[in-house]
Protein backbone atom coordinates (compact mmCIF):
# COMPACT_ATOMS: atom_id res chain seq x y z
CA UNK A 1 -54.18 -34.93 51.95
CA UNK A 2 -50.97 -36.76 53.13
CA UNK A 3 -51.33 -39.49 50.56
CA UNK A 4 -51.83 -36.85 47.90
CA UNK A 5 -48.59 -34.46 48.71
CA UNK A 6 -46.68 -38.25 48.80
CA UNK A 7 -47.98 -38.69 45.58
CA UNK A 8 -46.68 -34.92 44.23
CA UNK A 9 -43.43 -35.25 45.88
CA UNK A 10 -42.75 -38.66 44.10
CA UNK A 11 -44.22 -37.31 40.46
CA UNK A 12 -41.32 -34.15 41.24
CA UNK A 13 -39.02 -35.99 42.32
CA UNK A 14 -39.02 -37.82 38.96
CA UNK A 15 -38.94 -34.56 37.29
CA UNK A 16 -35.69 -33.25 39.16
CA UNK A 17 -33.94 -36.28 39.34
CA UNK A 18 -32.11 -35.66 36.23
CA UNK A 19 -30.88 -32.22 37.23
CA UNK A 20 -29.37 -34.15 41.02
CA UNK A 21 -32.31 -32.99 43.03
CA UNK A 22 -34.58 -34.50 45.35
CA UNK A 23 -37.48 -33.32 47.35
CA UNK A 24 -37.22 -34.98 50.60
CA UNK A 25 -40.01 -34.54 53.71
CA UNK A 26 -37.68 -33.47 56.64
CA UNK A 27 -37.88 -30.64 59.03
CA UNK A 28 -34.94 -29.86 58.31
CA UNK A 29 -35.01 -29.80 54.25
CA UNK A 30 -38.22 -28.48 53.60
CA UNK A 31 -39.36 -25.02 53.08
CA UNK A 32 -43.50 -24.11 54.32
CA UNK A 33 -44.25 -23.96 50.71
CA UNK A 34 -42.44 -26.84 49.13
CA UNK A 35 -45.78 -29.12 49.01
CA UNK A 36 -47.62 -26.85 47.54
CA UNK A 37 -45.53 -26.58 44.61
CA UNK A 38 -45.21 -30.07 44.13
CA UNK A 39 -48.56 -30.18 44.50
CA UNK A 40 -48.84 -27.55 41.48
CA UNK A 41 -45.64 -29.39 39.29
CA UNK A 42 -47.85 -33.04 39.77
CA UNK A 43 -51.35 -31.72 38.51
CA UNK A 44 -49.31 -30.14 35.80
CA UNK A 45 -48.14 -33.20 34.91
CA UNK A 46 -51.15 -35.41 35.03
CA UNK A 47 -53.05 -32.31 33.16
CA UNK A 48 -50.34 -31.21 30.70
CA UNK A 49 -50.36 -27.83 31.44
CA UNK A 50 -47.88 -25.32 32.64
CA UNK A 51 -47.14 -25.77 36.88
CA UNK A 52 -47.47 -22.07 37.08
CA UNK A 53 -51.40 -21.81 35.51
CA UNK A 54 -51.90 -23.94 38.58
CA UNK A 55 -50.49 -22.11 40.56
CA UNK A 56 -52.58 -19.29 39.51
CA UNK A 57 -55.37 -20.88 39.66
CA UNK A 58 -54.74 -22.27 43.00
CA UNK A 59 -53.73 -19.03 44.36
CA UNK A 60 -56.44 -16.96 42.31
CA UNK A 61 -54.83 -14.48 40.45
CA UNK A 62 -53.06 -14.26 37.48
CA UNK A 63 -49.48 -13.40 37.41
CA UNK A 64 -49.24 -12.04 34.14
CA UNK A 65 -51.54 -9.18 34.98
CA UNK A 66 -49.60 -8.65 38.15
CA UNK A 67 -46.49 -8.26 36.49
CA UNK A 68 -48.02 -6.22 33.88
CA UNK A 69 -49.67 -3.85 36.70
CA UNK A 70 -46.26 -3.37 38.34
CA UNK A 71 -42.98 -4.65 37.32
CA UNK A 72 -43.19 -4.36 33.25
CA UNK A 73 -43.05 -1.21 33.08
CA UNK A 74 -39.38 -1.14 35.02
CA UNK A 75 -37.97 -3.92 32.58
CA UNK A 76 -36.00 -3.11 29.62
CA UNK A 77 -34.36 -5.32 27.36
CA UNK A 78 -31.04 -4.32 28.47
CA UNK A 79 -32.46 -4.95 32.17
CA UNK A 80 -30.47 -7.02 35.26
CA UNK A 81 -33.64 -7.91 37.10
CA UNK A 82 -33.03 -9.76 40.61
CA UNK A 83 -36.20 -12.02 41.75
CA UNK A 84 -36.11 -12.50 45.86
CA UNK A 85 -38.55 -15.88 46.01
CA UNK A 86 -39.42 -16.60 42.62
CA UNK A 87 -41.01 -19.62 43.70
CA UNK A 88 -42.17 -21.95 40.47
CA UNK A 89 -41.59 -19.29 38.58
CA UNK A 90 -45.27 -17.75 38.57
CA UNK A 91 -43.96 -14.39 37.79
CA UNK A 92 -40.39 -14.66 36.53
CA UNK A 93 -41.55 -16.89 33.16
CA UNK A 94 -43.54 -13.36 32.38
CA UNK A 95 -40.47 -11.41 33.32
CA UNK A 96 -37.28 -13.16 31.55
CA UNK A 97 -38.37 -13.33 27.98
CA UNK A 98 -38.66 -9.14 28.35
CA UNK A 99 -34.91 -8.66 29.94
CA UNK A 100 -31.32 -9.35 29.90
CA UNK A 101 -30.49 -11.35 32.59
CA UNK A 102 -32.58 -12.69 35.22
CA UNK A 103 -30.76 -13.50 38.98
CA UNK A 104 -33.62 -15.82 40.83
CA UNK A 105 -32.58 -15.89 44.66
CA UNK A 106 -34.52 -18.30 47.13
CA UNK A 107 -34.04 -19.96 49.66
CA UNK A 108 -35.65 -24.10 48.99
CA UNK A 109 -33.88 -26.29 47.04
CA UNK A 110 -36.67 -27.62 45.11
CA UNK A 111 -37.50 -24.21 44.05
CA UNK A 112 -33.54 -23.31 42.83
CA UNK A 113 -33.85 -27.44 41.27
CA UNK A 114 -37.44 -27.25 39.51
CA UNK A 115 -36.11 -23.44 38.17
CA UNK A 116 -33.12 -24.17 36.53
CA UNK A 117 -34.72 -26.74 34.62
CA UNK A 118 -37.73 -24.92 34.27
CA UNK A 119 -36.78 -22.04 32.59
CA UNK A 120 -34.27 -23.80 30.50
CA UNK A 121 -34.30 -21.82 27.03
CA UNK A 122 -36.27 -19.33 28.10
CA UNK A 123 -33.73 -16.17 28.63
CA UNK A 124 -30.54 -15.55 30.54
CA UNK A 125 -30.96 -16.39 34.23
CA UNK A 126 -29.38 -17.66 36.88
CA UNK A 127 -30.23 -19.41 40.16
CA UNK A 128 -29.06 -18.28 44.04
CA UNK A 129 -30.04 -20.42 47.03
CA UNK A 130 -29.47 -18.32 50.07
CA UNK A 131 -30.05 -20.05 53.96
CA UNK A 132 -29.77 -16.32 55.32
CA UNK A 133 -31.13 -13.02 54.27
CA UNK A 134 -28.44 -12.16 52.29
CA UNK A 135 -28.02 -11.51 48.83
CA UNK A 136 -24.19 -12.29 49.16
CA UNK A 137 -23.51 -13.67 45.61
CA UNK A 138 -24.84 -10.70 43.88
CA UNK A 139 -22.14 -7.91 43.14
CA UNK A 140 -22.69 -4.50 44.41
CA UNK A 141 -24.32 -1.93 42.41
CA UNK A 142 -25.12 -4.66 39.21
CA UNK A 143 -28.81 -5.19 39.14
CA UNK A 144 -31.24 -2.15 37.49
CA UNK A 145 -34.59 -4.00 39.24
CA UNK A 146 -34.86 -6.07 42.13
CA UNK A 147 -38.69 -6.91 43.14
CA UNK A 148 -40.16 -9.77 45.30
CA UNK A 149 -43.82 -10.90 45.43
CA UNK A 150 -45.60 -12.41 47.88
CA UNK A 151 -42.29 -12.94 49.92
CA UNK A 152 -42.53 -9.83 52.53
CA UNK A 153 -45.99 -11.25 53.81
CA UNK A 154 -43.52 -13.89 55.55
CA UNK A 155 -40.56 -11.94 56.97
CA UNK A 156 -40.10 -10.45 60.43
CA UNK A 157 -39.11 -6.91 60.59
CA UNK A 158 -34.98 -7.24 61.16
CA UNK A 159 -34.99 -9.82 58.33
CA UNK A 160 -36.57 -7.28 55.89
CA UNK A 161 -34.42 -4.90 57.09
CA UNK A 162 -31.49 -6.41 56.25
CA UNK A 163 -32.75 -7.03 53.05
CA UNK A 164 -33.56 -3.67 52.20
CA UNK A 165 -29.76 -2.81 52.85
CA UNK A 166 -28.79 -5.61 50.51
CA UNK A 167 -31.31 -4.43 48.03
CA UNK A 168 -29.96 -1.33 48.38
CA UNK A 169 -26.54 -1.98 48.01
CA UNK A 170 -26.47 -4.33 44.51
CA UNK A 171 -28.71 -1.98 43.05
CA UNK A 172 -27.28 0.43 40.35
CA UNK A 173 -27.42 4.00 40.93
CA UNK A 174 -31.29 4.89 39.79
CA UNK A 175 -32.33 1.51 40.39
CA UNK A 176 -35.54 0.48 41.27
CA UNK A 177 -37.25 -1.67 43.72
CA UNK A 178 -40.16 -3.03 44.20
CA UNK A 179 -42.28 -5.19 46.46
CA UNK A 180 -45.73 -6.05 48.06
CA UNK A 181 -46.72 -6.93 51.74
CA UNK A 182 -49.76 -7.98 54.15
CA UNK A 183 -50.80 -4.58 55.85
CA UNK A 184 -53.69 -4.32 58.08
CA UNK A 185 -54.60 -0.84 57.00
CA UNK A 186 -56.67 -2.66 53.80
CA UNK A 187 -60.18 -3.60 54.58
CA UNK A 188 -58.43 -7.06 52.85
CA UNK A 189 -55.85 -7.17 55.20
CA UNK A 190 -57.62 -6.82 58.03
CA UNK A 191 -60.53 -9.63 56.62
CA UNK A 192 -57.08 -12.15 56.13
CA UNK A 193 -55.51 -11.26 59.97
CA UNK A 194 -58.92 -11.87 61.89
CA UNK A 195 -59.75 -15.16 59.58
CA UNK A 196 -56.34 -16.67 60.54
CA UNK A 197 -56.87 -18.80 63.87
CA UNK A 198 -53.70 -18.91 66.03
CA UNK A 199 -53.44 -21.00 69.08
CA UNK A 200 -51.73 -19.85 72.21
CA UNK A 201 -48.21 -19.50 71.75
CA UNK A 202 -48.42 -20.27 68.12
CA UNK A 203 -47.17 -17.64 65.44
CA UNK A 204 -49.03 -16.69 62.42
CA UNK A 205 -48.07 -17.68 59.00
CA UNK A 206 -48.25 -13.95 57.39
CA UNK A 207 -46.52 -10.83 58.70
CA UNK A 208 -48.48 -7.62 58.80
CA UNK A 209 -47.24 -4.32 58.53
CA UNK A 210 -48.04 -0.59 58.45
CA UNK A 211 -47.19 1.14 55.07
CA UNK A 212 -45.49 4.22 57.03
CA UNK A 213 -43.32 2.21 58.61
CA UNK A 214 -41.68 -0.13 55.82
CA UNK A 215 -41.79 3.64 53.67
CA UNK A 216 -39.83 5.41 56.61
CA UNK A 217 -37.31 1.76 56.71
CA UNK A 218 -36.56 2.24 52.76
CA UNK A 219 -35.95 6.09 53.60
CA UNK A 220 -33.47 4.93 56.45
CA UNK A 221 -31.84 2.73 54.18
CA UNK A 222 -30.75 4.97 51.44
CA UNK A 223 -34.01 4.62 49.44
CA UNK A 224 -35.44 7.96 47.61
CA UNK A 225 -39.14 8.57 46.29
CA UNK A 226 -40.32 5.81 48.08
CA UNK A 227 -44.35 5.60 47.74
CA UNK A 228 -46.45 2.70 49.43
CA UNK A 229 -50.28 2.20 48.01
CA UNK A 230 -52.81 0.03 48.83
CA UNK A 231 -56.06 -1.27 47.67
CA UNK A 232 -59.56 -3.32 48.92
CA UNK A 233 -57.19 -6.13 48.84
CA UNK A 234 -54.72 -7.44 51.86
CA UNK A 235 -51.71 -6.09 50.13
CA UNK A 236 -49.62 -2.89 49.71
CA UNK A 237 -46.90 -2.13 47.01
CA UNK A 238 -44.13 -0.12 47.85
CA UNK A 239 -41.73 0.99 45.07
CA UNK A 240 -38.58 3.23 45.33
CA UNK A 241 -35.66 3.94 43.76
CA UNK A 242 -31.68 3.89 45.07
């Protein structure tokens, strides 16, 4: 496995070199999820296929019928959609050719790197690292749809509080919002938390959550007609408006 994520990070790295970035295996410079997409970008490559049907494929579902389920029908062609953790772009390459502008915010700098050249001619966009939760660089009330998949699954509860307020507050008046989340109130959910093995003192890689309680946070935060449902699956999708 090592000699294989070696292998992705130095088929990327060729890849981003030209835009100044480099994917470099530190502690300190690495996100969790950064081998896995250059795992996704290198098979691409050697394949000749698009990083993100990897991804799909890899992560077994299809994006495109995601964001058809839930976000599509909140996009207009006039829309300012913001993207918390676009990732390699599994869900925003579905989303940008069907808006205005596009404002990707993430945290890794392979992700921000591999985007901007990624989506290159594809729409208006435009790329935010952040190293807090913050959405700092976004100006208040400018964005008409702000959504964020499989991103809440991996936040502790003061961190997605704060980005609810932040959400709250560059959203225009009427705006919408929309994200998913683990919950162990899913027969799913519950399947994924008691399959995960965590040693003593170890933490677990996905955050779980009760739908009542991120509904009644969005309520506390300024959010209106906030409704949370959930499926067979280990998710729930809450959507509101500001």
């Amino acid at each position: 496995m090592l000699g294989v994520v070696k292998h992705a990070v130095k088929l990327t790295n060729g890849l981003l070199r030209r835009i100044g970035v480099q994917l470099v295996r530190t502690e300190g410079a690495q996100k969790p999820w950064d081998e896995a997409f250059a795992d996704w970008i290198a098979k691409a490559k050697a394949s000749g296929v698009d990083p993100n049907e990897v991804g799909d494929r890899e992560w077994n579902g299809s994006a495109l019928e995601g964001a058809s389920r839930h976000l599509f029908h909140r996009v207009t062609q006039e829309s300012v959609v913001l993207e918390l953790g676009p990732g390699t772009g599994r869900y925003t390459r579905h989303v940008l050719p069907r808006c205005r502008e596009m404002i990707l915010v993430d945290y890794s700098t392979l992700v921000c790197g591999w985007l901007r050249e990624y989506l290159r001619g594809r729409g208006q966009f435009r790329v935010q690292q952040i190293d807090k939760p913050t959405l700092s660089g976004v100006a208040d009330g400018s964005v008409d749809f702000a959504f964020a998949n499989g991103v809440f699954e991996h936040i502790d509860l003061d961190d997605t509080d704060v980005f609810l307020q932040e959400f709250h507050r560059v959203l225009k008046p009427s705006g919408a919002l929309w994200f998913n989340f683990n919950t162990l109130m899913s027969p799913g959910g519950l399947r994924w938390f008691q399959q995960e093995e965590v040693k003593p003192g170890d933490r677990r890689l996905f955050r779980f959550y009760h739908p009542d309680l991120l509904k009644r946070m969005a309520e506390m935060r300024g959010f209106t007609k906030v409704s949370v449902t959930t499926d067979e699956g280990r998710f729930a999708y809450l959507e509101a408006l500001k």
